[in-house]
Protein backbone atom coordinates (compact mmCIF):
# COMPACT_ATOMS: atom_id res chain seq x y z
CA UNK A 1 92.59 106.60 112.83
CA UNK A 2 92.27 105.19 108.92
CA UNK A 3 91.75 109.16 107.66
CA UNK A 4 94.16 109.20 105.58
CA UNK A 5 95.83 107.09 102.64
CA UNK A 6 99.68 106.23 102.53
CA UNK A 7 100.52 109.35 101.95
CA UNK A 8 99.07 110.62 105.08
CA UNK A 9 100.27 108.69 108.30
CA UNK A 10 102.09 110.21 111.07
CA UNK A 11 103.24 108.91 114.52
CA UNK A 12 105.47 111.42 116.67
CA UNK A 13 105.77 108.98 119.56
CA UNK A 14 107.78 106.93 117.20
CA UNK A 15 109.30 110.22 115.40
CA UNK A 16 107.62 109.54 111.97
CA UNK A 17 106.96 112.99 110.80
CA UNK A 18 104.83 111.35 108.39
CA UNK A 19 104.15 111.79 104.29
CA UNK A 20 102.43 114.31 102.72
CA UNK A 21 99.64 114.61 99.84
CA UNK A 22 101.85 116.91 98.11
CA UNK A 23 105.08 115.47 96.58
CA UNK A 24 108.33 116.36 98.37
CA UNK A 25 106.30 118.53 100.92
CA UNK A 26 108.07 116.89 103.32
CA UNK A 27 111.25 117.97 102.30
CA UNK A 28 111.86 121.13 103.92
CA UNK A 29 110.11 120.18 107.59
CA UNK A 30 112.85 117.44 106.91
CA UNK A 31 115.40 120.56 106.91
CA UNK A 32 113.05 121.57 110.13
CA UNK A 33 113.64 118.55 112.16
CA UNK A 34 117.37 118.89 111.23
CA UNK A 35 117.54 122.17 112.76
CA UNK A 36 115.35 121.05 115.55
CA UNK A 37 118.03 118.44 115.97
CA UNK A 38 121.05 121.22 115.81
CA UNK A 39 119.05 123.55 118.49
CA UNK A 40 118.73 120.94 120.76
CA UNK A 41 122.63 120.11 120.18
CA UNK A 42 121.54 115.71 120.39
CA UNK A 43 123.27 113.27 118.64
CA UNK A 44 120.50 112.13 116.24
CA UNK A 45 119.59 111.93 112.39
CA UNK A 46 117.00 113.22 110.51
CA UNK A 47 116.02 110.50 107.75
CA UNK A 48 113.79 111.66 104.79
CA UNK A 49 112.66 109.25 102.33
CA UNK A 50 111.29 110.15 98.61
CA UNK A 51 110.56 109.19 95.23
CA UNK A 52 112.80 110.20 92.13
CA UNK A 53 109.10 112.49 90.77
CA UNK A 54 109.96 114.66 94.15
CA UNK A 55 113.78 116.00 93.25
CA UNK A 56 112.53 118.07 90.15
CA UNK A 57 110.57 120.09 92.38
CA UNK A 58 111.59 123.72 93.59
CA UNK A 59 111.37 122.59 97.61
CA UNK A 60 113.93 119.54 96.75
CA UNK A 61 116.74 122.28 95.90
CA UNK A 62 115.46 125.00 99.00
CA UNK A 63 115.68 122.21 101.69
CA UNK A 64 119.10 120.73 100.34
CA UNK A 65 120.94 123.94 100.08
CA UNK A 66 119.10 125.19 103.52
CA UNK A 67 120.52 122.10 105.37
CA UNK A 68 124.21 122.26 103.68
CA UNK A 69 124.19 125.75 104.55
CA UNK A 70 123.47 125.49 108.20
CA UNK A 71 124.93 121.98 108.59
CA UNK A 72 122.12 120.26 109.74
CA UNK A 73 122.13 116.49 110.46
CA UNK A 74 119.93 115.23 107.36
CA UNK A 75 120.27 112.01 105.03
CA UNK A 76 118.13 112.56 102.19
CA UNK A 77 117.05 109.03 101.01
CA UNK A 78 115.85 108.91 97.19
CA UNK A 79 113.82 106.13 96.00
CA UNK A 80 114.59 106.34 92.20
CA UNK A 81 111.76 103.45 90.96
CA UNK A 82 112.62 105.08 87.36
CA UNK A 83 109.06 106.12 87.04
CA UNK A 84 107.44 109.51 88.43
CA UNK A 85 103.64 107.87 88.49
CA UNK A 86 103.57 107.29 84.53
CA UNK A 87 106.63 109.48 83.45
CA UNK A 88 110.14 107.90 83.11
CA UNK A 89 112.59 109.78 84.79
CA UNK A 90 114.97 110.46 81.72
CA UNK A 91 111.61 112.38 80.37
CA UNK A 92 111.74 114.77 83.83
CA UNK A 93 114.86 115.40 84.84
CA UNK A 94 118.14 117.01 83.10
CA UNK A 95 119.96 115.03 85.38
CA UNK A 96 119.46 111.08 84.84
CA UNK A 97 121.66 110.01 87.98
CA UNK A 98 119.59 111.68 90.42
CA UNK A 99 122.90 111.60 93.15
CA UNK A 100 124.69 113.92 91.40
CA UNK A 101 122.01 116.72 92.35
CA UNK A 102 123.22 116.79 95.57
CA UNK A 103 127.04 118.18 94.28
CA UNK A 104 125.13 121.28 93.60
CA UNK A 105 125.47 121.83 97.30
CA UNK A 106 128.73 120.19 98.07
CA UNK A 107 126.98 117.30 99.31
CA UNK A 108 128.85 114.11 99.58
CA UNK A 109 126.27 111.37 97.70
CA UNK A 110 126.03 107.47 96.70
CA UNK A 111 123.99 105.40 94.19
CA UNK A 112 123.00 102.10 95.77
CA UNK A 113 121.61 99.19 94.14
CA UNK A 114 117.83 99.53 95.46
CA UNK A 115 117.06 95.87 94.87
CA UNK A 116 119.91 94.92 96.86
CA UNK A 117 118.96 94.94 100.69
CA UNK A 118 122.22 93.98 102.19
CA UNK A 119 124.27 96.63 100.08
CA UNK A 120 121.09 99.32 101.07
CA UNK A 121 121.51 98.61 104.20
CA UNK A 122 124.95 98.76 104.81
CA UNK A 123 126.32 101.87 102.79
CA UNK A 124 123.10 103.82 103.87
CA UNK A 125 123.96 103.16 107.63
CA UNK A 126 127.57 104.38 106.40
CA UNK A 127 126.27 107.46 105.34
CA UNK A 128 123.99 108.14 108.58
CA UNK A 129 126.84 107.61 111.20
CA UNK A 130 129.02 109.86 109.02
CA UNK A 131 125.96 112.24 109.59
CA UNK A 132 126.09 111.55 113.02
CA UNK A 133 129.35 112.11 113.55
CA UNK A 134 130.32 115.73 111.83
CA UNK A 135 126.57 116.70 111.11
CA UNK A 136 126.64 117.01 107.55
CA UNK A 137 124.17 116.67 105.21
CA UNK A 138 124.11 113.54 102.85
CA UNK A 139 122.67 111.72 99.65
CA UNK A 140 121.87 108.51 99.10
CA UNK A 141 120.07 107.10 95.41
CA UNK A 142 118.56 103.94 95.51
CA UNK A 143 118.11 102.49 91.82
CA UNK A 144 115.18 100.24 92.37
CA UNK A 145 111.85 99.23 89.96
CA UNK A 146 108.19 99.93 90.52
CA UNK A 147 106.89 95.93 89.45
CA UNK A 148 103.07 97.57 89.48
CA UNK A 149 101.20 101.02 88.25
CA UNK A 150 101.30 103.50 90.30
CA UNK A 151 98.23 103.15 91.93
CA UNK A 152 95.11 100.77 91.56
CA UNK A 153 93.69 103.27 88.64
CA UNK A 154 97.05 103.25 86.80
CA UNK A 155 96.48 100.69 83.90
CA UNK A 156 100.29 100.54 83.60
CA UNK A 157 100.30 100.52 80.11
CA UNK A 158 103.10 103.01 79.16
CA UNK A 159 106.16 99.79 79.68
CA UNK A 160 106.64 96.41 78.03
CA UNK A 161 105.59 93.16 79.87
CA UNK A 162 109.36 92.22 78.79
CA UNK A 163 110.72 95.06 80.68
CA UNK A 164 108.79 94.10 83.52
CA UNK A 165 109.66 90.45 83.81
CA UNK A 166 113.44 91.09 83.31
CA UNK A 167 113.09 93.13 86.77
CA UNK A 168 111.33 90.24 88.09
CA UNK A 169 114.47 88.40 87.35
CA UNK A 170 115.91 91.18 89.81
CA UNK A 171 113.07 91.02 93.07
CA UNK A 172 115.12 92.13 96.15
CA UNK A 173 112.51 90.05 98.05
CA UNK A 174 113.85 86.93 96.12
CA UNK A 175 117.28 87.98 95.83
CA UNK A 176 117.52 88.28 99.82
CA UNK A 177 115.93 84.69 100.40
CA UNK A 178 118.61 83.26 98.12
CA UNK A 179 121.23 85.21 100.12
CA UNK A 180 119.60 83.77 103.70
CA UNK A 181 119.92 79.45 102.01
CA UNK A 182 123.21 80.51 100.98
CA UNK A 183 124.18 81.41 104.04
CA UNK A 184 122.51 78.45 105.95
CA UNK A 185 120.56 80.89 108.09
CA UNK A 186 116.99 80.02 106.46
CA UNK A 187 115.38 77.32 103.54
CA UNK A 188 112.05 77.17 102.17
CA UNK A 189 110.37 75.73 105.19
CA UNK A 190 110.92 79.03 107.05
CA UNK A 191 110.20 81.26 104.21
CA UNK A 192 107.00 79.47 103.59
CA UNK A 193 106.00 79.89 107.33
CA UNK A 194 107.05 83.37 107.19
CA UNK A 195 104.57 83.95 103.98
CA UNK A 196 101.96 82.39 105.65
CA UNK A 197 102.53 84.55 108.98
CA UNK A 198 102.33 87.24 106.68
CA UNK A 199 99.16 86.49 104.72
CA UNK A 200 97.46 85.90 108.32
CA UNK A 201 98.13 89.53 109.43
CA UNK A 202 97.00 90.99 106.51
CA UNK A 203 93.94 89.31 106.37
CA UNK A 204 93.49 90.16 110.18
CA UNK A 205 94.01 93.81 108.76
CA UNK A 206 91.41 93.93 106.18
CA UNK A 207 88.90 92.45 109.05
CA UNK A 208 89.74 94.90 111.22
CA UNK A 209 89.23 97.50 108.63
CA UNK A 210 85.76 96.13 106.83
CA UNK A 211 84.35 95.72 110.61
CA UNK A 212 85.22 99.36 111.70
CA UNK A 213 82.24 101.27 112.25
CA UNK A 214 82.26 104.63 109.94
CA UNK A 215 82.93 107.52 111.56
CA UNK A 216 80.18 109.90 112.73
CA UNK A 217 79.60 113.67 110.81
CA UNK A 218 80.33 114.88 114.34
CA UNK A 219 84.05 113.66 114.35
CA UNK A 220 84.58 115.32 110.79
CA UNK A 221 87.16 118.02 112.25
CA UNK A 222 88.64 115.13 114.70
CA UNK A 223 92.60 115.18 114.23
CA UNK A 224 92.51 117.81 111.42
CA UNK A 225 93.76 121.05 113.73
CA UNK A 226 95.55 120.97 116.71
CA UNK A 227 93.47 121.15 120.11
CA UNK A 228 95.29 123.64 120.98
CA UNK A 229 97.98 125.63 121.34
CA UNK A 230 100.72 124.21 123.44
CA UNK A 231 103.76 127.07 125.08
CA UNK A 232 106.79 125.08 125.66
CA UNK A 233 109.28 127.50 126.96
CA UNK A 234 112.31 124.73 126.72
CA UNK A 235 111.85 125.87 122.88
CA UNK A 236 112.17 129.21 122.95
CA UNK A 237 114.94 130.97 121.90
CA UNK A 238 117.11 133.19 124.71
CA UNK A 239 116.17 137.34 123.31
CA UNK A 240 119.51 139.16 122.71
CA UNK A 241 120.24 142.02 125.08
CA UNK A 242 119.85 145.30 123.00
CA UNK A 243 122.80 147.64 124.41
């Protein structure tokens, strides 16, 4: 309904439990949603994404040990970009490999190489069908590099312009179109289409968006608290019999 920034969307049709203005207070509904899944005795896998800023927070330790405890069908997913907004994350954290948190809780973890899409891709699926399979929790690091600040008021000014171009060097966007002509499945024709496509849709966005009306006063508490109160009994928990 464009109320919210990044940090705020949400789609349950399509099971996004969505991000949260507080960093990491996603984490333990993520620990929710895995016992939601363990109730409900399905077959699927809760899959909660965060930055490196988010695991030196007092919730990233709760909702870990809460779903190793109770086995519950979670991959935690950390985006380690190396920077928590402008902190370095050998500044914040005792721990520098952020994977080996997780064998606090005798979780099995992995460090990926974050700017490597095929390796992502295929080790973190590894990871979520183990999940799947004997519903245990699981940890996956993704080493990867923030190329801008972190937002449009961060004047980025606390790395070297070196630093940042030998990353460049590293682009997983760039990296994966090299991997597609080596493989003869795509060459620059298609990936100039496919920037072009890509461009159009944004700009189509940003329309969109600019031509919106604003909203009116009168839809201020629109989407803010729930309607109402919904009783689903297929929820509710069977009462022990007191003898």
């Amino acid at each position: 309904h464009g109320r919210g920034g990044s940090m705020h969307m949400f789609d349950a049709k399509l099971r996004f439990m969505g991000g949260y203005g507080i960093v990491g207070g996603h984490l333990p509904l993520a620990s929710g949603a895995g016992w939601a899944v363990r109730y409900r005795k399905t077959k699927d896998v809760v899959f909660c994404m965060f930055g490196d800023g988010a695991t030196n927070i007092g919730a990233f330790h709760e909702s870990l040990n809460f779903a190793k405890v109770f086995k519950l069908p979670v991959v935690w997913f950390c985006i380690n970009n190396r920077y928590g907004m402008g902190t370095p994350v050998e500044a914040a954290s005792a721990v520098k490999d952020i994977y080996k948190k997780a064998c606090a809780y005798d979780m099995e973890s992995i460090q990926v190489d974050g700017m490597n899409l095929l390796e992502v891709m295929l080790r973190t699926s590894e990871m979520v069908e183990k999940t799947r399979a004997d519903s245990e929790p699981r940890f996956v690091e993704a080493l990867c590099y923030r190329f801008k600040g972190h937002s449009v008021v961060d004047p980025d000014k606390y790395r070297s312009q070196e630093d940042k171009e030998k990353w460049r060097k590293a682009d997983p966007i760039v990296f994966f179109e090299h991997e597609l002509e080596k493989a003869g499945l795509a060459d620059e024709e298609y990936f100039k289409n496919v920037r072009v496509e890509v461009d159009n849709e944004v700009q189509e966005i940003i329309k969109f968006a600019d031509e919106s009306p604003d909203p009116k006063p009168a839809d201020l508490y629109r989407y803010v608290y729930a309607d109402e109160w919904e009783d689903r009994p297929e929820l509710k928990a069977p009462r022990s019999r007191q003898t």
